[in-house]
PDB file of N, CA and C in Angstrom:
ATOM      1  N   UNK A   1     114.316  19.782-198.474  1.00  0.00           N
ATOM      2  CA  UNK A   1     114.407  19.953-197.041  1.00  0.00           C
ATOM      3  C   UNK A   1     115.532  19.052-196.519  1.00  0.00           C
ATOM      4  N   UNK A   2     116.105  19.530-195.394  1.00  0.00           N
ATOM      5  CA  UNK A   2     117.331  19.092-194.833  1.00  0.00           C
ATOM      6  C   UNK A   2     117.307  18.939-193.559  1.00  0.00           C
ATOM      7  N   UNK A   3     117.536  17.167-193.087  1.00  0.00           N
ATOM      8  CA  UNK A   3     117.153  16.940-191.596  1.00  0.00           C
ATOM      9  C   UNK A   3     118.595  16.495-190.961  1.00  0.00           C
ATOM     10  N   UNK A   4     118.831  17.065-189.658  1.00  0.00           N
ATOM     11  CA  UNK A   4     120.206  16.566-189.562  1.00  0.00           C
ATOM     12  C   UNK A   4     119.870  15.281-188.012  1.00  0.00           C
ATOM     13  N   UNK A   5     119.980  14.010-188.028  1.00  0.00           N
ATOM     14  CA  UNK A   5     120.113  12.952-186.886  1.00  0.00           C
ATOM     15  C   UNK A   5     121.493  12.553-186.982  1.00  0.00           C
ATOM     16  N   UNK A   6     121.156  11.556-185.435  1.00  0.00           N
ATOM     17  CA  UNK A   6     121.971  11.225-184.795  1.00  0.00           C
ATOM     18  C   UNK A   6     122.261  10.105-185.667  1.00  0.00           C
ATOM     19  N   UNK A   7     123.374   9.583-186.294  1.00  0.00           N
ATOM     20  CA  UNK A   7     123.151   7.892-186.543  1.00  0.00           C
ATOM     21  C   UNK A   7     125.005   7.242-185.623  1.00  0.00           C
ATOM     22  N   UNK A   8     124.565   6.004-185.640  1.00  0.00           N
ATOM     23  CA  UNK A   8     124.974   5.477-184.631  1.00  0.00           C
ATOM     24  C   UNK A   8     125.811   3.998-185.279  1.00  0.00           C
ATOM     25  N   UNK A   9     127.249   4.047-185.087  1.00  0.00           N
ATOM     26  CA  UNK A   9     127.903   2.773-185.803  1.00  0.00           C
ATOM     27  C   UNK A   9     129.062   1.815-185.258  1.00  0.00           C
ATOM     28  N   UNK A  10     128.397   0.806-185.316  1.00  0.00           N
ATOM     29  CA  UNK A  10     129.147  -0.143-184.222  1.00  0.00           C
ATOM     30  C   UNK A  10     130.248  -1.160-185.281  1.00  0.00           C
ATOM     31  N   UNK A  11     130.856  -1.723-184.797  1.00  0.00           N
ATOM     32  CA  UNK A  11     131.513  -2.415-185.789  1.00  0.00           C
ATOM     33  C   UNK A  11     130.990  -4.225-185.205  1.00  0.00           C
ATOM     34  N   UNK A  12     130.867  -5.124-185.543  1.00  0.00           N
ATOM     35  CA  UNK A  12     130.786  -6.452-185.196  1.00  0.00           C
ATOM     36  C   UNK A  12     131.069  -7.453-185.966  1.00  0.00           C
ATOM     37  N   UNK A  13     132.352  -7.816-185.801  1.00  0.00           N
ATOM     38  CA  UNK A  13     133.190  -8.713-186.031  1.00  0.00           C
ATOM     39  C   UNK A  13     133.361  -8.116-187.464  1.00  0.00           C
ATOM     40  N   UNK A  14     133.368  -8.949-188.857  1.00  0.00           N
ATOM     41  CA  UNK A  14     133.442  -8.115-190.135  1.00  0.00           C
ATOM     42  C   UNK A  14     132.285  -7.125-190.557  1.00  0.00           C
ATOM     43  N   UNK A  15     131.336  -6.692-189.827  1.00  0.00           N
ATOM     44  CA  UNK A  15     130.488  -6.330-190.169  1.00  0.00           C
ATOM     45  C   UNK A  15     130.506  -4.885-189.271  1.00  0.00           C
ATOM     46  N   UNK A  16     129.254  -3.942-190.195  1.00  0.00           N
ATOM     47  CA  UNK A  16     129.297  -2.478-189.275  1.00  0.00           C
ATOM     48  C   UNK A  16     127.746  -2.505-189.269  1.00  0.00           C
ATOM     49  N   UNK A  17     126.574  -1.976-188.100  1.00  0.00           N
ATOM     50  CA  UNK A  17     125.231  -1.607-188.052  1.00  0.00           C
ATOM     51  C   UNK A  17     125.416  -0.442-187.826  1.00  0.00           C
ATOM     52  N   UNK A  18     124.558   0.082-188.742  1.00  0.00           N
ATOM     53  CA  UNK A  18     124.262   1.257-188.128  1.00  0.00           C
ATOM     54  C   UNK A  18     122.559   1.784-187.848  1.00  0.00           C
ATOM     55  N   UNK A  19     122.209   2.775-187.293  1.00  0.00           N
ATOM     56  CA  UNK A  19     120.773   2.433-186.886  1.00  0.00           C
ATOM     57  C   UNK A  19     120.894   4.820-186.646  1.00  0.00           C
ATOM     58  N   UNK A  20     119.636   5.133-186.716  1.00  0.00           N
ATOM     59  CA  UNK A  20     119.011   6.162-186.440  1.00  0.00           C
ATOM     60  C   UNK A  20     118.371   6.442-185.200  1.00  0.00           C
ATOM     61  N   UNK A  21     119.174   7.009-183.568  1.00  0.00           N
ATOM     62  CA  UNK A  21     118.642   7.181-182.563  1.00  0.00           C
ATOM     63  C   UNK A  21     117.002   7.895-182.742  1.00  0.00           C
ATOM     64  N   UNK A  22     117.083   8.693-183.506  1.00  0.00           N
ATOM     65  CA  UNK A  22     115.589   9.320-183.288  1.00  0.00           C
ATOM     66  C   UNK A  22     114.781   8.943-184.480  1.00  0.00           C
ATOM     67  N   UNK A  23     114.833   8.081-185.165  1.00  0.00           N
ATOM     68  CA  UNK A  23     113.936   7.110-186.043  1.00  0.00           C
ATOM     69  C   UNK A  23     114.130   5.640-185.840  1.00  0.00           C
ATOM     70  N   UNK A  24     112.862   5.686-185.054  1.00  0.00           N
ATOM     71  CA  UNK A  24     112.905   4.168-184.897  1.00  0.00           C
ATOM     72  C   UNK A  24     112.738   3.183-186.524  1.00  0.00           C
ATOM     73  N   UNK A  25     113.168   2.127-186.668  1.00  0.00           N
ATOM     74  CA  UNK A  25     113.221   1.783-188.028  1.00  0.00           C
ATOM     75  C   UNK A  25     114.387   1.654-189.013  1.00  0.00           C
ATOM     76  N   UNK A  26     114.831   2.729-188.749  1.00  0.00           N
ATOM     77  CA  UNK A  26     115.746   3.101-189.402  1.00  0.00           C
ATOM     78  C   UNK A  26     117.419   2.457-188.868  1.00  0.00           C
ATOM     79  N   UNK A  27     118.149   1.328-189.442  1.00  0.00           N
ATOM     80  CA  UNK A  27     118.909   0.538-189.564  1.00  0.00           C
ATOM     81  C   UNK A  27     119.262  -0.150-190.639  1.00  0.00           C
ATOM     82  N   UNK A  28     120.423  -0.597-190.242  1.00  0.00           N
ATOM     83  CA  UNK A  28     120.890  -1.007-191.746  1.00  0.00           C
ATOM     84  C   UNK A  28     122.567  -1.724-191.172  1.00  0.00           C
ATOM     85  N   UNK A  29     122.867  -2.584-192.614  1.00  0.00           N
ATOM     86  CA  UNK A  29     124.415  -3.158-192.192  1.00  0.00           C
ATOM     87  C   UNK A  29     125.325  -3.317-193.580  1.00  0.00           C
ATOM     88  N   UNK A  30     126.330  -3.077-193.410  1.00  0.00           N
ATOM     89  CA  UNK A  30     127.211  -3.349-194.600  1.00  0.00           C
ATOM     90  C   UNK A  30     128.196  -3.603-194.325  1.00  0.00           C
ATOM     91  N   UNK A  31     129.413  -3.915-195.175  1.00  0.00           N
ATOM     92  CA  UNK A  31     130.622  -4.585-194.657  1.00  0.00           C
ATOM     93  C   UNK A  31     131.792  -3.641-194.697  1.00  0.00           C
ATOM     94  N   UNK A  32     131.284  -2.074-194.915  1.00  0.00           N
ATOM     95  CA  UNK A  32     132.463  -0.903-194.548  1.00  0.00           C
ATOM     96  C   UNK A  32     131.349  -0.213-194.282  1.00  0.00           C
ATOM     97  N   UNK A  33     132.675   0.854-193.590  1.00  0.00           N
ATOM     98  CA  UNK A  33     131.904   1.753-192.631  1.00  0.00           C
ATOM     99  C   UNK A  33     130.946   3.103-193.248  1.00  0.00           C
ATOM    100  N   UNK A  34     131.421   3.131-195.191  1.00  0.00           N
ATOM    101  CA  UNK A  34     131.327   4.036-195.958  1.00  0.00           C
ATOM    102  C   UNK A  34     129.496   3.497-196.773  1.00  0.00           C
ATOM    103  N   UNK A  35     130.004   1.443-196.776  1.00  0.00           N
ATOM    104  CA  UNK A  35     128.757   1.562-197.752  1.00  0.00           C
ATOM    105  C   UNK A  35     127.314   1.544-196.054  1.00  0.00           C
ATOM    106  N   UNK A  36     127.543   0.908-195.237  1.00  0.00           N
ATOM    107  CA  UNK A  36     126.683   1.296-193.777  1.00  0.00           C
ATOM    108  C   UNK A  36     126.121   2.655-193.704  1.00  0.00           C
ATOM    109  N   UNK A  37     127.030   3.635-193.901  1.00  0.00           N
ATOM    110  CA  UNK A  37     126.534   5.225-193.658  1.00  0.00           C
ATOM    111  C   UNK A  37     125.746   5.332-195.499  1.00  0.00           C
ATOM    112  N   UNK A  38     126.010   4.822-196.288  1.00  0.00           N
ATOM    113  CA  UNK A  38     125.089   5.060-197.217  1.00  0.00           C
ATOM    114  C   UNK A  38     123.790   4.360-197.188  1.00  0.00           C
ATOM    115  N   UNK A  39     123.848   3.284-197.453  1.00  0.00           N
ATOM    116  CA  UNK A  39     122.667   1.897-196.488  1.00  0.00           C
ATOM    117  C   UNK A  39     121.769   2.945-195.771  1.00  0.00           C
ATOM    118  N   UNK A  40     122.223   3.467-194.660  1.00  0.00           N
ATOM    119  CA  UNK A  40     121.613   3.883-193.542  1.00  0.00           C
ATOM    120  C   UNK A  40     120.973   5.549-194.233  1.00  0.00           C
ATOM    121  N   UNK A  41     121.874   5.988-194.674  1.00  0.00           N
ATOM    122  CA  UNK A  41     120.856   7.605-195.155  1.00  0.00           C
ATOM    123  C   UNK A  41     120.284   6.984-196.640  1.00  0.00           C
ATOM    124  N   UNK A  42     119.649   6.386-196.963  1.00  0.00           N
ATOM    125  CA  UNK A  42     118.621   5.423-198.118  1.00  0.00           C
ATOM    126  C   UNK A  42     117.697   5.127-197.332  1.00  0.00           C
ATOM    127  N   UNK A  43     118.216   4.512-196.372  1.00  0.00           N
ATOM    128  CA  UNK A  43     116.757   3.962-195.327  1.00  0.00           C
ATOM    129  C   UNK A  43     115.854   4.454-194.776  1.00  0.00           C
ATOM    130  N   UNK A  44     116.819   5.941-194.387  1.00  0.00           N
ATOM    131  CA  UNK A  44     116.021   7.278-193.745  1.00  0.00           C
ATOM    132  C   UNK A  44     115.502   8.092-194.575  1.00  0.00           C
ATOM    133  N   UNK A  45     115.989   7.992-196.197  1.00  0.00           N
ATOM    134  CA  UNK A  45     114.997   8.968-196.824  1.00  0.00           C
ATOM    135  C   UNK A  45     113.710   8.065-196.914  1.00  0.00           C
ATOM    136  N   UNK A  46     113.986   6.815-197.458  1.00  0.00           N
ATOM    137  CA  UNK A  46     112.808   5.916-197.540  1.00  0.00           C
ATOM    138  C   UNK A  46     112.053   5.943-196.298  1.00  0.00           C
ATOM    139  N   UNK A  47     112.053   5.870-194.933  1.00  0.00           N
ATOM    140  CA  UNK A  47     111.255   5.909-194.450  1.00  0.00           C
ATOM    141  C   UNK A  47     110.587   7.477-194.309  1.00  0.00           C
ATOM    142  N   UNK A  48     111.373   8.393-194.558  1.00  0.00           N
ATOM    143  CA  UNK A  48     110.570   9.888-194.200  1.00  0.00           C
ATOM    144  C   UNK A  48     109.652  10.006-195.147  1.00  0.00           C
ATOM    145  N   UNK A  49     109.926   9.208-196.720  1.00  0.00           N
ATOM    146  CA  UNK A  49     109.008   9.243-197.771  1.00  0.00           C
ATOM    147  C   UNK A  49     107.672   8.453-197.821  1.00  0.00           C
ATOM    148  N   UNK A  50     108.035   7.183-196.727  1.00  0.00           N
ATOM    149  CA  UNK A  50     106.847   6.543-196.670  1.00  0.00           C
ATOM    150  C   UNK A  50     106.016   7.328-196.218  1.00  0.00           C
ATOM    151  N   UNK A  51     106.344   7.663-195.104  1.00  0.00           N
ATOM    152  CA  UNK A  51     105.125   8.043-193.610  1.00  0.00           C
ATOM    153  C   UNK A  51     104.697   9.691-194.130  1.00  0.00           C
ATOM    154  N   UNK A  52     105.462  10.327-195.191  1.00  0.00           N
ATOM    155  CA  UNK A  52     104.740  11.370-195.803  1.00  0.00           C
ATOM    156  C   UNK A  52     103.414  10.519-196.456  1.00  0.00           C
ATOM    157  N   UNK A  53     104.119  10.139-197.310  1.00  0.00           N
ATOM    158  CA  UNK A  53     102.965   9.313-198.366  1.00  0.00           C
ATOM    159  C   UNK A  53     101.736   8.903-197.246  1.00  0.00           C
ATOM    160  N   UNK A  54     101.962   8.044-196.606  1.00  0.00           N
ATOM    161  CA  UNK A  54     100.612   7.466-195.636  1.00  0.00           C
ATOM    162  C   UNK A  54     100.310   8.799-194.885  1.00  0.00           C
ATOM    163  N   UNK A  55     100.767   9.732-194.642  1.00  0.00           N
ATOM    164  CA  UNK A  55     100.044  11.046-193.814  1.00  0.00           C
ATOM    165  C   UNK A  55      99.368  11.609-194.889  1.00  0.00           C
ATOM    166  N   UNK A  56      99.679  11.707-195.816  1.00  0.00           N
ATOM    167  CA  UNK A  56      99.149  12.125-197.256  1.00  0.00           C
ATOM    168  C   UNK A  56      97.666  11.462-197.403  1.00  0.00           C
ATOM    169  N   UNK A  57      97.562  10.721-197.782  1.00  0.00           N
ATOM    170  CA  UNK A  57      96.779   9.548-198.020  1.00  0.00           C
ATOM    171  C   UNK A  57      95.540   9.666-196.867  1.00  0.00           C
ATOM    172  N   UNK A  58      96.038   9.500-195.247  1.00  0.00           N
ATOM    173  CA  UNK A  58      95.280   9.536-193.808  1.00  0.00           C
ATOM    174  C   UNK A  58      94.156  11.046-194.281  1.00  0.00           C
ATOM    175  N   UNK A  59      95.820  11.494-194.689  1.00  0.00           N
ATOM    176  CA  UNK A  59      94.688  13.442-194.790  1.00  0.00           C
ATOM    177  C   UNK A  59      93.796  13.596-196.424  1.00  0.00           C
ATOM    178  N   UNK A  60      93.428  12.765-196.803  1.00  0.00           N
ATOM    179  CA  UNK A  60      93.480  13.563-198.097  1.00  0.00           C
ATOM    180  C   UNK A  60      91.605  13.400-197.737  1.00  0.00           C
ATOM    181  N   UNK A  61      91.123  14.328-198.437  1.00  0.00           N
ATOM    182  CA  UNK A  61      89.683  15.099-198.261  1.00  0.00           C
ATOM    183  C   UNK A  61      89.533  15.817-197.199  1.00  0.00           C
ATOM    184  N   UNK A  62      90.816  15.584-196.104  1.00  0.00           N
ATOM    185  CA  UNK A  62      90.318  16.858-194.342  1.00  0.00           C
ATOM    186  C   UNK A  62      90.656  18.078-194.962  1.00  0.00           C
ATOM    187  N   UNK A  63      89.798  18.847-194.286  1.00  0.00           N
ATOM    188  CA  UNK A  63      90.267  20.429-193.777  1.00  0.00           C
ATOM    189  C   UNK A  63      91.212  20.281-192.244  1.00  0.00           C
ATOM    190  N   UNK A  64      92.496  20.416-193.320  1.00  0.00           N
ATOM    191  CA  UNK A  64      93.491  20.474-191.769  1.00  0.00           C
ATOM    192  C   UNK A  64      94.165  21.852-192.555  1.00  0.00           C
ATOM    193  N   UNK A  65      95.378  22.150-191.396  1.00  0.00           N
ATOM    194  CA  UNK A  65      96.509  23.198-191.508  1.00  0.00           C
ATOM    195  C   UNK A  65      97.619  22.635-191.621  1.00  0.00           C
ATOM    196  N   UNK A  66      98.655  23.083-192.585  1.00  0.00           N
ATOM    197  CA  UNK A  66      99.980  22.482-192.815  1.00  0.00           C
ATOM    198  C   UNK A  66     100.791  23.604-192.562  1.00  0.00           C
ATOM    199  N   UNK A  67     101.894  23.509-191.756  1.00  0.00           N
ATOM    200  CA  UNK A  67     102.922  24.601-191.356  1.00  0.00           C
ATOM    201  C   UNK A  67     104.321  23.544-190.693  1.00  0.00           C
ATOM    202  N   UNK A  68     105.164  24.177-191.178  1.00  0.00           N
ATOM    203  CA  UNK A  68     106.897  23.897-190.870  1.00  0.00           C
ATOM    204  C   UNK A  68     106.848  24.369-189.271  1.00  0.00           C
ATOM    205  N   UNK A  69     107.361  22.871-188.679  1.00  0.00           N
ATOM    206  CA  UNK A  69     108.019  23.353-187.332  1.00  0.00           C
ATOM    207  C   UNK A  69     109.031  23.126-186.923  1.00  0.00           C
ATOM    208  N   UNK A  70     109.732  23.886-186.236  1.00  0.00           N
ATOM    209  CA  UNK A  70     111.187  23.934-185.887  1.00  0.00           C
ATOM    210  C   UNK A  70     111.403  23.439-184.310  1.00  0.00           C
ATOM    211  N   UNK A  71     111.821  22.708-184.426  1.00  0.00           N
ATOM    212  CA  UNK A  71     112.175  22.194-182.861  1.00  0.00           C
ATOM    213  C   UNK A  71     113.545  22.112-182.610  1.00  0.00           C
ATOM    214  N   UNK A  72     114.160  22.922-181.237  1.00  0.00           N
ATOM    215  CA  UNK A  72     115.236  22.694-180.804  1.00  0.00           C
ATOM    216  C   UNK A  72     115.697  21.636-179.976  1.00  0.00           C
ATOM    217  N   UNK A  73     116.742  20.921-180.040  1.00  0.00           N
ATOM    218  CA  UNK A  73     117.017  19.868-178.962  1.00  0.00           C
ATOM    219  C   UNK A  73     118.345  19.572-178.301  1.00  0.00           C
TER     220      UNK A  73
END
């Protein structure tokens, strides 16, 4: 699956942050602008993998429904 966000990169002084407008959490820093944008999509798979895992875990023995949703924005 393929998620496309906003990410966001500032430069400060020798350094670059970069951070994920619509994942909170998700930040990171490196000292080019190339290893920052990698830093930063590592951080975001890691966190989409956590919070599967713990939704996983929350659900496991319910009778729930699982379905793909598409949201426009």
């Amino acid at each position: 699956m393929e998620s496309i966000f906003s990410a966001i990169f500032e430069k400060i002084d020798e350094w670059y942050i970069g951070y994920v407008e619509e994942l909170p959490g998700a930040n990171t820093q490196g000292r080019t602008l190339e290893e920052t944008r990698e830093n930063l999509r590592e951080a975001v798979e890691l966190i989409l993998k956590s919070n599967r895992e713990l939704a996983e875990k929350e659900l496991s023995g319910k009778d729930v429904i699982r379905e793909k949703i598409k949201v426009a924005h």
